[in-house]
C-alpha atoms as a PDB file:
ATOM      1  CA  UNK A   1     -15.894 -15.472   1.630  1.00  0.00           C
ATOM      2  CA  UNK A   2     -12.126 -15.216   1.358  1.00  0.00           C
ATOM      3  CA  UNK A   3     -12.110 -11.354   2.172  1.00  0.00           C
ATOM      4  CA  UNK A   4     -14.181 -11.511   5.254  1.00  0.00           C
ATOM      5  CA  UNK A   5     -11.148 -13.031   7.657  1.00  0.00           C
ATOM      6  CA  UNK A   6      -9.316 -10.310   5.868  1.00  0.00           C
ATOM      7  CA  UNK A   7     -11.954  -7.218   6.092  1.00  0.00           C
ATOM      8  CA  UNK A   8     -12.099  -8.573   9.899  1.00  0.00           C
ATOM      9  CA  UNK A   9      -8.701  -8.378  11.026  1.00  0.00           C
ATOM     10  CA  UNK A  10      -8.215  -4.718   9.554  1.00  0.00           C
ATOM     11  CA  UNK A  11     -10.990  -3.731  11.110  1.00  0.00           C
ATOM     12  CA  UNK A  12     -10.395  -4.852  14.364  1.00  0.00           C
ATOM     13  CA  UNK A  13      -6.773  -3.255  13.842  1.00  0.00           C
ATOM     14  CA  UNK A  14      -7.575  -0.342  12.603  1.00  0.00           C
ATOM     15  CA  UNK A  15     -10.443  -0.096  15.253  1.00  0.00           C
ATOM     16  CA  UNK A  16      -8.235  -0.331  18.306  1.00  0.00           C
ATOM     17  CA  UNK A  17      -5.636   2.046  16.542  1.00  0.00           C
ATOM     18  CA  UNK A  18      -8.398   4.947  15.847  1.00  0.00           C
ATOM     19  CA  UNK A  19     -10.041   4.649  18.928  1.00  0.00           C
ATOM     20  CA  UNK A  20      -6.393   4.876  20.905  1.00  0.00           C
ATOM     21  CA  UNK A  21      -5.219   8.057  19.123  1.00  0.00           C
ATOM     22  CA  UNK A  22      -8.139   9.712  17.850  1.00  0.00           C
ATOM     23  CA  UNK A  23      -9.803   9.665  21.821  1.00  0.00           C
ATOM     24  CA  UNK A  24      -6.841  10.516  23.057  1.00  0.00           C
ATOM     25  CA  UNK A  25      -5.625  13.380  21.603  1.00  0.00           C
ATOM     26  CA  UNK A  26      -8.481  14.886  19.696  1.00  0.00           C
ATOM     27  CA  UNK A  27     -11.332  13.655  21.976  1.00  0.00           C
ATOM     28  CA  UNK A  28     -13.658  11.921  19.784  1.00  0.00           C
ATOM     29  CA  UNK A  29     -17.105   9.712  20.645  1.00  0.00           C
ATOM     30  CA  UNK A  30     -16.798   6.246  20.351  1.00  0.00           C
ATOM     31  CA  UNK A  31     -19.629   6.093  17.487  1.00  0.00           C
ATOM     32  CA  UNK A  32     -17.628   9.062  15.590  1.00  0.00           C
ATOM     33  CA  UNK A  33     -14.571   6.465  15.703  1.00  0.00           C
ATOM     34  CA  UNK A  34     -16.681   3.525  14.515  1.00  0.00           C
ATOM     35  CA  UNK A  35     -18.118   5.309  11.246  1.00  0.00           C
ATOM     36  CA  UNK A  36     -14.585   6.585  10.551  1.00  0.00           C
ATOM     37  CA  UNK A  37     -13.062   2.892  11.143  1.00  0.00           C
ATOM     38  CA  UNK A  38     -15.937   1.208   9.111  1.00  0.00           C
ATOM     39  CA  UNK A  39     -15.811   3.593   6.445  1.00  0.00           C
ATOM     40  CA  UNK A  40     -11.824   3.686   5.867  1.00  0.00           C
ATOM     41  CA  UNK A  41     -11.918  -0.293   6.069  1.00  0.00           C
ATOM     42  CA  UNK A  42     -14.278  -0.633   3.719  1.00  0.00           C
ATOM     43  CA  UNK A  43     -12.680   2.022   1.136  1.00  0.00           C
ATOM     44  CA  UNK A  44      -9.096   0.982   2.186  1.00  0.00           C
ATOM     45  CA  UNK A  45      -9.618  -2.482   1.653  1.00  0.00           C
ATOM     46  CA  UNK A  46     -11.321  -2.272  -1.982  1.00  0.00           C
ATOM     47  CA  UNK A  47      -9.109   0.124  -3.039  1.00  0.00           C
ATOM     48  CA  UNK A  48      -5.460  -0.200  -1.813  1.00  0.00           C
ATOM     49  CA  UNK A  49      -5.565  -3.879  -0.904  1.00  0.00           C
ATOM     50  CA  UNK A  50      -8.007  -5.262  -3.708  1.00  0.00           C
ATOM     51  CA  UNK A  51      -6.382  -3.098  -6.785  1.00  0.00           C
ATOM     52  CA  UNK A  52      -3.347  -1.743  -5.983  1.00  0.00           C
ATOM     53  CA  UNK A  53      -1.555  -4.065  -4.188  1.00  0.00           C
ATOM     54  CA  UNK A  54      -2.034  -7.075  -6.810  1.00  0.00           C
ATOM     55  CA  UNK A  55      -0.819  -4.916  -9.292  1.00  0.00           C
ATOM     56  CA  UNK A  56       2.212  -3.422  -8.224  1.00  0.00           C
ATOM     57  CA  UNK A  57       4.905  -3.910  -5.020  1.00  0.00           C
ATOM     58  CA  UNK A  58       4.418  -3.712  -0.966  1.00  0.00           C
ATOM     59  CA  UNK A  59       6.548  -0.346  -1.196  1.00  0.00           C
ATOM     60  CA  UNK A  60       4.106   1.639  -3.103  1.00  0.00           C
ATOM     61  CA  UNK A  61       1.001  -0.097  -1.651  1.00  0.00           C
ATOM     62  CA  UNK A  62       2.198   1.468   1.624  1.00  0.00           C
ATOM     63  CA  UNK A  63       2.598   4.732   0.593  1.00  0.00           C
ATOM     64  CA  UNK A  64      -0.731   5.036  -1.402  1.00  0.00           C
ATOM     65  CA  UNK A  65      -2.200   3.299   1.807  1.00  0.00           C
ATOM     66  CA  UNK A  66      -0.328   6.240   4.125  1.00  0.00           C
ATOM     67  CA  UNK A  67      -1.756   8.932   1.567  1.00  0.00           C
ATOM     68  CA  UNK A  68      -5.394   7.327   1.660  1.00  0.00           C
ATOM     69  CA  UNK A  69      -5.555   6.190   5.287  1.00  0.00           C
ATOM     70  CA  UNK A  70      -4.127  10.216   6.504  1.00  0.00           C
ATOM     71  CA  UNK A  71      -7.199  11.554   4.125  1.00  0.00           C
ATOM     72  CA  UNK A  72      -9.508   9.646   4.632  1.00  0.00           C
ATOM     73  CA  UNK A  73      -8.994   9.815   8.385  1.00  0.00           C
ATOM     74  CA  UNK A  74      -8.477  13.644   8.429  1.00  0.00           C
ATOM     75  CA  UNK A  75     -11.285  14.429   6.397  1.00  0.00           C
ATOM     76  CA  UNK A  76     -14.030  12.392   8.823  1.00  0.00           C
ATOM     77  CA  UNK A  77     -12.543  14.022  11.731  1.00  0.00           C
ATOM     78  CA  UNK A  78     -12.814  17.321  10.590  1.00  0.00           C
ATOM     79  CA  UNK A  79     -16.533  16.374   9.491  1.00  0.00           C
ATOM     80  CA  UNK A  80     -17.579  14.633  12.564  1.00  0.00           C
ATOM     81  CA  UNK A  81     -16.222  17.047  14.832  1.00  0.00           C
ATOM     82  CA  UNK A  82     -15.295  20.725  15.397  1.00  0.00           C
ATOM     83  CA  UNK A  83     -11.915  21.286  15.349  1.00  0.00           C
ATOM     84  CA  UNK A  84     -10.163  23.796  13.001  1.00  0.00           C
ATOM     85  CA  UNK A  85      -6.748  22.354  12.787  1.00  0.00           C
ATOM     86  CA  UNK A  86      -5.996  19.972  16.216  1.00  0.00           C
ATOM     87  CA  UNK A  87      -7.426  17.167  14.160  1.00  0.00           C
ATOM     88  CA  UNK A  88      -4.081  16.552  11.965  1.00  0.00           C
ATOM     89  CA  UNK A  89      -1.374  15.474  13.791  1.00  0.00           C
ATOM     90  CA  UNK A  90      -3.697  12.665  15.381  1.00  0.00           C
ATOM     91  CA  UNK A  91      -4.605  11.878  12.094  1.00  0.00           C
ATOM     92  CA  UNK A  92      -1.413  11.958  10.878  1.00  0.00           C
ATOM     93  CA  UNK A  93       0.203   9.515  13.708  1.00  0.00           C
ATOM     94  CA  UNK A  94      -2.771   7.579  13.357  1.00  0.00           C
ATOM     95  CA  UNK A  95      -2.679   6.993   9.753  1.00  0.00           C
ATOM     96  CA  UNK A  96       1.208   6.272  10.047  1.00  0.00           C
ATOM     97  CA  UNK A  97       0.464   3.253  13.160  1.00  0.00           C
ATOM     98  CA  UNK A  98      -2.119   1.471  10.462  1.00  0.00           C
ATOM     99  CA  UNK A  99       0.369   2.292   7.650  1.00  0.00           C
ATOM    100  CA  UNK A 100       2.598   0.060  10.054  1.00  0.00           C
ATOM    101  CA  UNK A 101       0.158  -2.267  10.191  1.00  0.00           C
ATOM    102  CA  UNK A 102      -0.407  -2.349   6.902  1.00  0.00           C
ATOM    103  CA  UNK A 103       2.826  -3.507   6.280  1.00  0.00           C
ATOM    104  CA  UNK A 104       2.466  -7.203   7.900  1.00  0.00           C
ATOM    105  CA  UNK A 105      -1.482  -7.228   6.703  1.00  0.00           C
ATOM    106  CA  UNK A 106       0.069  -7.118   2.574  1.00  0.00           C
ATOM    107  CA  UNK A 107       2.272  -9.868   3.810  1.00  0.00           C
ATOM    108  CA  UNK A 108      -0.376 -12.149   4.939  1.00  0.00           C
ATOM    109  CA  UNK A 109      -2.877 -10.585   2.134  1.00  0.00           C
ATOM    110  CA  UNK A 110      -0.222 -11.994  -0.419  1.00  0.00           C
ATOM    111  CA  UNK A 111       0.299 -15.882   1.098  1.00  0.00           C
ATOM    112  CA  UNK A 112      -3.173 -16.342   2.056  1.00  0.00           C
ATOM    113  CA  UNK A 113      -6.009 -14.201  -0.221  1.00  0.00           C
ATOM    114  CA  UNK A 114      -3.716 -13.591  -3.569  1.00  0.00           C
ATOM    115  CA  UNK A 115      -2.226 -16.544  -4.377  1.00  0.00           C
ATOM    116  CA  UNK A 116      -1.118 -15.892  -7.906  1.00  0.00           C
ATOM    117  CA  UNK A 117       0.657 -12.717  -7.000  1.00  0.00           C
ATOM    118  CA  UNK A 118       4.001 -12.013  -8.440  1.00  0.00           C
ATOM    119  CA  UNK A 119       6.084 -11.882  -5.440  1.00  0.00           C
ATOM    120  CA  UNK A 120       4.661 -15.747  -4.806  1.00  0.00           C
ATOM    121  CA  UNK A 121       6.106 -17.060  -8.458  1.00  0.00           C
ATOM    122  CA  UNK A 122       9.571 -18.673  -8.024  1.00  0.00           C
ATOM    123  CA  UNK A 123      12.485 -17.626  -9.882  1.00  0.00           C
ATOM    124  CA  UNK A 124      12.105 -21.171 -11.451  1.00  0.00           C
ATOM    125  CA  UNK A 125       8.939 -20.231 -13.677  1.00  0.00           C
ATOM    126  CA  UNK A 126      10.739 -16.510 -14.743  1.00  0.00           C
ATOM    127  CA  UNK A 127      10.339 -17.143 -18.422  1.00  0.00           C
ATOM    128  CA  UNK A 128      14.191 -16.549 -19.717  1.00  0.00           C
ATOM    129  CA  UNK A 129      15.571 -13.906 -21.693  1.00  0.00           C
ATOM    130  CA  UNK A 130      16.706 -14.571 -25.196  1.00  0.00           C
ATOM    131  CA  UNK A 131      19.580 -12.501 -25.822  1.00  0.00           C
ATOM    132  CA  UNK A 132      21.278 -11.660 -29.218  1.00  0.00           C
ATOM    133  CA  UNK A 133      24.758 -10.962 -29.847  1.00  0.00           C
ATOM    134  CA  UNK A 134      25.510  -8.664 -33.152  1.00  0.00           C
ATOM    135  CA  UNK A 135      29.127  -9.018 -35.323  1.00  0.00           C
ATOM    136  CA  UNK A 136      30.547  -6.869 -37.265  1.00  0.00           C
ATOM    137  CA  UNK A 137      33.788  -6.993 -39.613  1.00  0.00           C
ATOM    138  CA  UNK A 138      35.947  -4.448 -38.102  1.00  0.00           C
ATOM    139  CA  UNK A 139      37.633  -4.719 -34.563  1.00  0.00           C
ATOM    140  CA  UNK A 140      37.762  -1.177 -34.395  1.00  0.00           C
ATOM    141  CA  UNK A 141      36.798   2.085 -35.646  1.00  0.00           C
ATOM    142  CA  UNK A 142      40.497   3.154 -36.898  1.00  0.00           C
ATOM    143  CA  UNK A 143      40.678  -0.283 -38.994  1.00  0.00           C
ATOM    144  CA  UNK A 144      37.879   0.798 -41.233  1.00  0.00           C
ATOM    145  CA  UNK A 145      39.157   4.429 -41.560  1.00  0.00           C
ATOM    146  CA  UNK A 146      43.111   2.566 -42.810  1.00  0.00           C
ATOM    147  CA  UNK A 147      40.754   0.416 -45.444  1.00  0.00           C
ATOM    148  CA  UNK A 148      39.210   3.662 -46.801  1.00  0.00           C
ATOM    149  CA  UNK A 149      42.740   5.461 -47.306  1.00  0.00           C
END
């Protein structure tokens, strides 16, 4: 139940983002736009959001959500409709504006769904490093070489 609010408010994003570019510039139908927002939402959000993003830092979340969100949007376009090459710079634009989006979404994704995420620990509970410090007899090289003589 915690990734419904979630699932929701990408959709409806990522909805009103498709359906500005996409039937604007490469003249898509409005069901066309729905399977392509319903199907990267669902993929997007499992993949990038679910598994990537716990694991490693916003910076590379966004970029692997750039690279799958241009893709994925790209290759429905081209399948839903019949254009041989107008189809990606819309795509492209479009999948930048969510990547945008995407930004804030990790933000809220990691106060409100992934609580024990490592940007949320405080530098308090950073376990400390134990350093070691290692002596030797000489002070310097040319010492040891006026011992041997």
């Amino acid at each position: 139940m915690k990734h419904f609010m979630p699932i929701l408010i990408k959709f409806i994003a990522s909805f009103l983002i498709l359906s500005f570019f996409l039937n604007q510039f490469a003249e898509i139908s409005f069901l066309d736009i729905l399977l392509t927002t319903v199907i990267l939402v669902t993929l997007s959000y499992f993949v990038v959001d679910d598994i990537v993003l716990p694991r490693t830092n916003y910076t590379i979340a966004a970029v692997f959500d750039f690279a799958f969100n241009f893709a994925a949007i790209a290759f429905m376009v081209y399948i839903l409709t019949n254009l041989s090459g107008g189809f990606l710079l819309p795509s492209a634009i479009a999948a930048l504006t969510i990547t945008v989006f995407e930004v804030f979404f990790h933000l809220y994704l990691v106060k409100s769904v992934f609580p024990d995420h490592p940007r949320k620990q405080s530098k308090r509970e950073a376990q400390s490093m134990e350093l070691q410090t290692e002596f030797s007899e000489e002070l310097s090289v040319h010492e040891k070489k006026k011992r041997e003589d």
